[in-house]
N, C-alpha and C. Protein backbone atom coordinates (compact mmCIF):
# COMPACT_ATOMS: atom_id res chain seq x y z
N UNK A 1 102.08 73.41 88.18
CA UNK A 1 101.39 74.65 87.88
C UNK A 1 101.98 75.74 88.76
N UNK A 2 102.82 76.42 88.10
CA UNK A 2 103.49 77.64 88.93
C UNK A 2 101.96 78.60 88.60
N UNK A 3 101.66 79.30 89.77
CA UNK A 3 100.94 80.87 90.51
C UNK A 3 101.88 82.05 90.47
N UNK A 4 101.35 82.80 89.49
CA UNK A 4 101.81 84.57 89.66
C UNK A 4 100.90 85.00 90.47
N UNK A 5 100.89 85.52 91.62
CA UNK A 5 99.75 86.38 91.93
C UNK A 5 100.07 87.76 92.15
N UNK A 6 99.03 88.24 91.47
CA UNK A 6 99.19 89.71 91.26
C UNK A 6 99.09 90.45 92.43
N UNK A 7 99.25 91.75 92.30
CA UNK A 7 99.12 92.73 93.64
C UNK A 7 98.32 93.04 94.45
N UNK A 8 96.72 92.52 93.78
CA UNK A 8 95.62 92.91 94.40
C UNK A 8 95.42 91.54 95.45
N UNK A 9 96.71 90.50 95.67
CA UNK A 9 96.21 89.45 96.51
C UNK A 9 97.57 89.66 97.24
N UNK A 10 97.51 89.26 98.18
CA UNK A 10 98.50 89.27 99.51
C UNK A 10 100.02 88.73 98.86
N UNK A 11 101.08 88.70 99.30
CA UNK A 11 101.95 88.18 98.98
C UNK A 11 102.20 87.14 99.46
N UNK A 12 101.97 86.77 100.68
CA UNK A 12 101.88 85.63 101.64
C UNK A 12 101.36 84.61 101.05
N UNK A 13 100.64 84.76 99.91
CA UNK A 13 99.80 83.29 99.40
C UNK A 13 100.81 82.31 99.04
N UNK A 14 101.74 83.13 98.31
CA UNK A 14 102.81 82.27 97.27
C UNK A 14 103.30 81.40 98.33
N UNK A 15 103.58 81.68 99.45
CA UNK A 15 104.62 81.12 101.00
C UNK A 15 103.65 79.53 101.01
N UNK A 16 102.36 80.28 101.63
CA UNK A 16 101.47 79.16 102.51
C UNK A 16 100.96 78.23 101.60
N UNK A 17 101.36 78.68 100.08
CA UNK A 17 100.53 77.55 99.19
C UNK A 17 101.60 77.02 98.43
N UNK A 18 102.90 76.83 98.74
CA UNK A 18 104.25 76.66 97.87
C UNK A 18 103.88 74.81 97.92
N UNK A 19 103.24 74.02 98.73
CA UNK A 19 103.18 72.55 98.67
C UNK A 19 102.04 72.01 98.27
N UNK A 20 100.81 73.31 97.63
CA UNK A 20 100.28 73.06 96.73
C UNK A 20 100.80 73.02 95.46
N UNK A 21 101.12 74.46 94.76
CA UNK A 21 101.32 75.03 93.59
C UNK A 21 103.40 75.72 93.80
N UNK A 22 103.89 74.77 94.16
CA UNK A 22 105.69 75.14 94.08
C UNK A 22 105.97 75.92 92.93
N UNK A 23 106.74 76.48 93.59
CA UNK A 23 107.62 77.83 92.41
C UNK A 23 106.33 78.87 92.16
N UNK A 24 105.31 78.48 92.64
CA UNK A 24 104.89 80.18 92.63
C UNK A 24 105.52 81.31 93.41
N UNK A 25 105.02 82.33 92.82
CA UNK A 25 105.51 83.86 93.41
C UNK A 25 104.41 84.99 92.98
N UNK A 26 105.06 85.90 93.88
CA UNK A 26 103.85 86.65 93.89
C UNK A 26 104.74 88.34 92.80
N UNK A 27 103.67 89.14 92.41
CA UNK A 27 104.39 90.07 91.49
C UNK A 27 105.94 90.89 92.54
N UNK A 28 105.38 90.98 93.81
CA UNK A 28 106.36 91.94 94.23
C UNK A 28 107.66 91.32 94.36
N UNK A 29 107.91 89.92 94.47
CA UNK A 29 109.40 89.46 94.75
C UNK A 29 109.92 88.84 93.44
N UNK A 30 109.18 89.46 91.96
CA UNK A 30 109.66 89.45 91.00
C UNK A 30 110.08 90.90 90.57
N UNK A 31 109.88 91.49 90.97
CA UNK A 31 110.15 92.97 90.73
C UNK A 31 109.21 94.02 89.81
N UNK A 32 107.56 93.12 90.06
CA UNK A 32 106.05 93.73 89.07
C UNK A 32 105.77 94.50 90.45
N UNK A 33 106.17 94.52 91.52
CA UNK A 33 105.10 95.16 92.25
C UNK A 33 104.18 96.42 91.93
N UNK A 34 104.82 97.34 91.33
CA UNK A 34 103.79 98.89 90.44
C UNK A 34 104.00 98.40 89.30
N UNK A 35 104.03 97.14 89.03
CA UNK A 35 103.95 97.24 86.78
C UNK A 35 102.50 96.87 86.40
N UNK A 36 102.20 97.28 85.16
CA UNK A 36 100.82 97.52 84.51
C UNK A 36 100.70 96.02 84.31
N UNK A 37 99.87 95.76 84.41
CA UNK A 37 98.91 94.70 83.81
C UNK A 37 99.78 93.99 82.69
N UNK A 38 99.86 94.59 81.82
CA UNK A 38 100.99 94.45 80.09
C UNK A 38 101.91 93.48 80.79
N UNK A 39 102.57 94.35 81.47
CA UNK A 39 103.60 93.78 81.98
C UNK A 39 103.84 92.77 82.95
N UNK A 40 102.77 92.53 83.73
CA UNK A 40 102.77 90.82 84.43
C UNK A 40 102.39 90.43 83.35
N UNK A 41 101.36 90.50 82.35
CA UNK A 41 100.83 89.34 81.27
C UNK A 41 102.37 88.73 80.47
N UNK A 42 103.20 90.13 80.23
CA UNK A 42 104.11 89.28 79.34
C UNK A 42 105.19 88.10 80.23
N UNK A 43 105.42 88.74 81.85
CA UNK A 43 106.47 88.13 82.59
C UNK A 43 106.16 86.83 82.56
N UNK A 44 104.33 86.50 83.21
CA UNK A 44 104.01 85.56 83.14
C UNK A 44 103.95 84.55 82.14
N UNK A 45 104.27 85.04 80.71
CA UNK A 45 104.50 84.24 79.97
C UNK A 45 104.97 83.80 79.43
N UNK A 46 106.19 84.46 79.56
CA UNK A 46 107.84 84.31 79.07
C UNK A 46 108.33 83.46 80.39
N UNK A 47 107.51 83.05 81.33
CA UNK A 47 108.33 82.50 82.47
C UNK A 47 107.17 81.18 82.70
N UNK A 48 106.19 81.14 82.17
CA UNK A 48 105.34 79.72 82.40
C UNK A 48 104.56 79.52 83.71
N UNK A 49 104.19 81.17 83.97
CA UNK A 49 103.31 81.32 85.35
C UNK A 49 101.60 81.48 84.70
N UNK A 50 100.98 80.85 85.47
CA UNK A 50 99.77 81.34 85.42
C UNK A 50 99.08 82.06 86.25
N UNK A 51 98.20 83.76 86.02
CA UNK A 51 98.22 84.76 86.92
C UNK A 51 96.82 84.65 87.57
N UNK A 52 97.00 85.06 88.98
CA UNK A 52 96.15 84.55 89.82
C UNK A 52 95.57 85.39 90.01
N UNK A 53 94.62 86.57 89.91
CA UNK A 53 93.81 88.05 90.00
C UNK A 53 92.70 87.94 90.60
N UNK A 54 92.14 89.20 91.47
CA UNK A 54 91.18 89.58 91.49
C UNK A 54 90.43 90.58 90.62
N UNK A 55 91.06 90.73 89.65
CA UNK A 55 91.36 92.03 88.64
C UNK A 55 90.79 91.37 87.25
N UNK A 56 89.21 91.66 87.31
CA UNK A 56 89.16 91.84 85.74
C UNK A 56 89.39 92.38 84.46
N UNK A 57 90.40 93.08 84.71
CA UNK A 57 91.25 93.35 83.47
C UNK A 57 91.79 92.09 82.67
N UNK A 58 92.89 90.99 83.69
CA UNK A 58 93.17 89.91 83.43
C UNK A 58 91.95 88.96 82.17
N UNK A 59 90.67 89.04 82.88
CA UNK A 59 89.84 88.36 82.38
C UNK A 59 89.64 88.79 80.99
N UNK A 60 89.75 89.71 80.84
CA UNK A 60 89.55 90.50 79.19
C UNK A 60 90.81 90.87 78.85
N UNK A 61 92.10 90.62 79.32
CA UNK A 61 93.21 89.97 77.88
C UNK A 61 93.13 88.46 78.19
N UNK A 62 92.75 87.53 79.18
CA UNK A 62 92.72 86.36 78.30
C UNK A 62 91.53 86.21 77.15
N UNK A 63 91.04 87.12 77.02
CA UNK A 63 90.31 86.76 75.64
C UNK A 63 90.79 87.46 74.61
N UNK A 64 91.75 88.59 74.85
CA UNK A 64 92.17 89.83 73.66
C UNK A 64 93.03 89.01 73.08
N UNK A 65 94.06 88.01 74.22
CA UNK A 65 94.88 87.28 73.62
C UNK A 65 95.46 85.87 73.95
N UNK A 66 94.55 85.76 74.54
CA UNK A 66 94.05 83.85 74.48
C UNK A 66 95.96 83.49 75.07
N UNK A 67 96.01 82.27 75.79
CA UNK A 67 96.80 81.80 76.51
C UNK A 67 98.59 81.84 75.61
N UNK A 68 99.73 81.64 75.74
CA UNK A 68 99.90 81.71 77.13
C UNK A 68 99.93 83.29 77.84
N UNK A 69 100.00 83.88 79.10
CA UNK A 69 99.10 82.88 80.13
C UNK A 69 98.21 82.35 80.49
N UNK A 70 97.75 81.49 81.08
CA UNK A 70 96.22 81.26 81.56
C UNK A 70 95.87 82.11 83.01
N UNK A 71 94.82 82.20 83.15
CA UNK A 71 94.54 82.99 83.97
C UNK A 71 93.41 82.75 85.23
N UNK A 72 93.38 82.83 86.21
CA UNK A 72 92.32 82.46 87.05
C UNK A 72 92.41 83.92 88.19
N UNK A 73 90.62 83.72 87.91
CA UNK A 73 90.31 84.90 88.00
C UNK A 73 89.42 84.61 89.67
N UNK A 74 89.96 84.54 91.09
CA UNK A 74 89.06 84.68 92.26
C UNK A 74 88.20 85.94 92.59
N UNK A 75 87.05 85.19 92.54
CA UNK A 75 86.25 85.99 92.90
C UNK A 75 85.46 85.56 94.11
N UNK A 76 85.84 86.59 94.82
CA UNK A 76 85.67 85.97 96.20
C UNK A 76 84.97 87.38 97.06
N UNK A 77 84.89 88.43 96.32
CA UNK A 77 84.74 89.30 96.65
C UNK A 77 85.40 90.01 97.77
N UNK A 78 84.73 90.57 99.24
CA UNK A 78 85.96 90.80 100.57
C UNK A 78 86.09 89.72 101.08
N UNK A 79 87.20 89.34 101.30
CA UNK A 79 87.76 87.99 101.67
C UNK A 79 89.15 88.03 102.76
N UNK A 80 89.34 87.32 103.20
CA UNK A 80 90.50 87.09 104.10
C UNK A 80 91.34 86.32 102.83
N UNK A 81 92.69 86.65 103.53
CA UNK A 81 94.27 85.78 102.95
C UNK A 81 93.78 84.22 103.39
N UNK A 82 93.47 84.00 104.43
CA UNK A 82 92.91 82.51 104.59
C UNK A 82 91.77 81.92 103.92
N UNK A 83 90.77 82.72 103.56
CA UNK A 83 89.79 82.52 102.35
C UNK A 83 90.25 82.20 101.31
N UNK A 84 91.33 83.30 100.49
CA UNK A 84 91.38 82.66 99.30
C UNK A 84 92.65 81.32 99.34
N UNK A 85 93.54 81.72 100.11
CA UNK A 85 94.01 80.07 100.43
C UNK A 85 92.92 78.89 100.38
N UNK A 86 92.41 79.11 101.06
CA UNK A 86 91.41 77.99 101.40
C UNK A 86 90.64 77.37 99.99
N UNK A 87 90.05 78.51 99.38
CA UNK A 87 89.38 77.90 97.92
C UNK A 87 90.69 77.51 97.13
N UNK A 88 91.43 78.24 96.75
CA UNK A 88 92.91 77.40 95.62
C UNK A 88 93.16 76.27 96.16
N UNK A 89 93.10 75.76 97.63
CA UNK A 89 93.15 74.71 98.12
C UNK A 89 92.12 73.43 97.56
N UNK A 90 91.31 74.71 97.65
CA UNK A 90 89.89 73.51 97.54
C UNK A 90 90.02 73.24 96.17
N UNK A 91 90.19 73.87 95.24
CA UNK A 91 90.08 74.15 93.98
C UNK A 91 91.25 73.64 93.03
N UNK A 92 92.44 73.19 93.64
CA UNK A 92 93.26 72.43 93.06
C UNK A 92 93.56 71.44 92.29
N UNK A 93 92.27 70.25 92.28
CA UNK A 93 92.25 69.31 90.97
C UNK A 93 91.47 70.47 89.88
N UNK A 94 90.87 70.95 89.90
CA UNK A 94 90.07 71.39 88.78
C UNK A 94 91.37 72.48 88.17
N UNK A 95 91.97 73.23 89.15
CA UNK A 95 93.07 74.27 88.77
C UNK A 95 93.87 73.15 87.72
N UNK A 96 94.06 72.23 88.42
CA UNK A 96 95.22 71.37 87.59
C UNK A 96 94.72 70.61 85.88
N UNK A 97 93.66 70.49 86.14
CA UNK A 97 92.71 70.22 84.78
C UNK A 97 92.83 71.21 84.30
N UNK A 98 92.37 72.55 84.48
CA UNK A 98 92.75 73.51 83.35
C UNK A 98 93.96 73.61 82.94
N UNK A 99 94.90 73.62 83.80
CA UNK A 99 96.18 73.71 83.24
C UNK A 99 96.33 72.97 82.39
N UNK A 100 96.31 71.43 82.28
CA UNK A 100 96.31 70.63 81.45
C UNK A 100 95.77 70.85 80.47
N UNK A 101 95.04 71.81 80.04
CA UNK A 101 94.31 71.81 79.11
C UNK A 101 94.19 72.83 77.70
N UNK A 102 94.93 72.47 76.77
CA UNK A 102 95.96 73.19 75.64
C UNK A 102 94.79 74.19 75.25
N UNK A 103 93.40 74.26 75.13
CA UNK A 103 92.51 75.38 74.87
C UNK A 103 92.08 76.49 75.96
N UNK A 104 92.40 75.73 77.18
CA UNK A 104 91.44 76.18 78.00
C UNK A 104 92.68 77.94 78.30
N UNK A 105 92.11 79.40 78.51
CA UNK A 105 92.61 80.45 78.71
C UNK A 105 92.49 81.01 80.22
N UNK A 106 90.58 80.82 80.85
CA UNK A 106 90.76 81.73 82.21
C UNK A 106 90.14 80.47 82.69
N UNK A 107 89.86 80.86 83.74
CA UNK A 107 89.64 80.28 84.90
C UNK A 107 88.78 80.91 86.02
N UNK A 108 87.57 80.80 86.56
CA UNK A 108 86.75 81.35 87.70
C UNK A 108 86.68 80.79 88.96
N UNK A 109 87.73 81.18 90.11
CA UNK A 109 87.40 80.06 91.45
C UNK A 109 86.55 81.52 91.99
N UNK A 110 85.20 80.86 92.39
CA UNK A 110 84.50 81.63 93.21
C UNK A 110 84.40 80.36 94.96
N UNK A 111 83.83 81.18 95.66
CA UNK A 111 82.94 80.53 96.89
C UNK A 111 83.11 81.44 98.29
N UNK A 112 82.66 81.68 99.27
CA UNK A 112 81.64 82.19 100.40
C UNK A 112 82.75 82.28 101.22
N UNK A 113 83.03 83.40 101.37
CA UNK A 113 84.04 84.02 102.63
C UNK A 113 83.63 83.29 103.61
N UNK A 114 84.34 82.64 105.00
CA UNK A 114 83.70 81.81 106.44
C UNK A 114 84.17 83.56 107.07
């Protein structure tokens, strides 16, 4: 399961979580760093990433136009870079079940800033 993560999450995630989720990247060292929304949805899907947002926009085109990509949507509200590490961590068999899963489109990791 390659991770796009978009702009509204640190770039550092893609680094510290590469031996969870390998070959992720984050929008800016693909060259999305200022691109619209449109435009990670299509990168991500012409390239077999699934986009990692805090941005409900994401959440309402995976329903305008249903997978590919899939999408997971943290909601974590104010959070630390080690927070949301920490839940994708935590959240990794279930991440990997959706992926697996030819219907399934978004995805919700929530849980409690420490």
């Amino acid at each position: 399961m390659k991770l796009l993560f978009d702009h509204n999450l640190s770039h550092k995630h893609f680094g510290r979580l590469d031996d969870a989720f390998p070959d992720s990247e984050h929008v800016r060292n693909v060259g999305l760093r200022e691109a619209s929304d449109h435009a990670v949805w299509e990168y991500a899907r012409s390239e077999d990433f699934t986009i990692v947002s805090k941005d409900e926009d994401f959440h309402q085109l995976s329903f305008l136009r249903g997978p590919p990509p899939k999408v997971v949507w943290v909601k974590l509200g104010n959070c630390t870079t080690d927070d949301v590490e920490r839940v994708l961590r935590e959240r990794r068999p279930n991440l990997l079940e959706f992926d697996d899963d030819e219907d399934a489109a978004f995805s919700v990791v929530v849980g409690g800033a420490r």
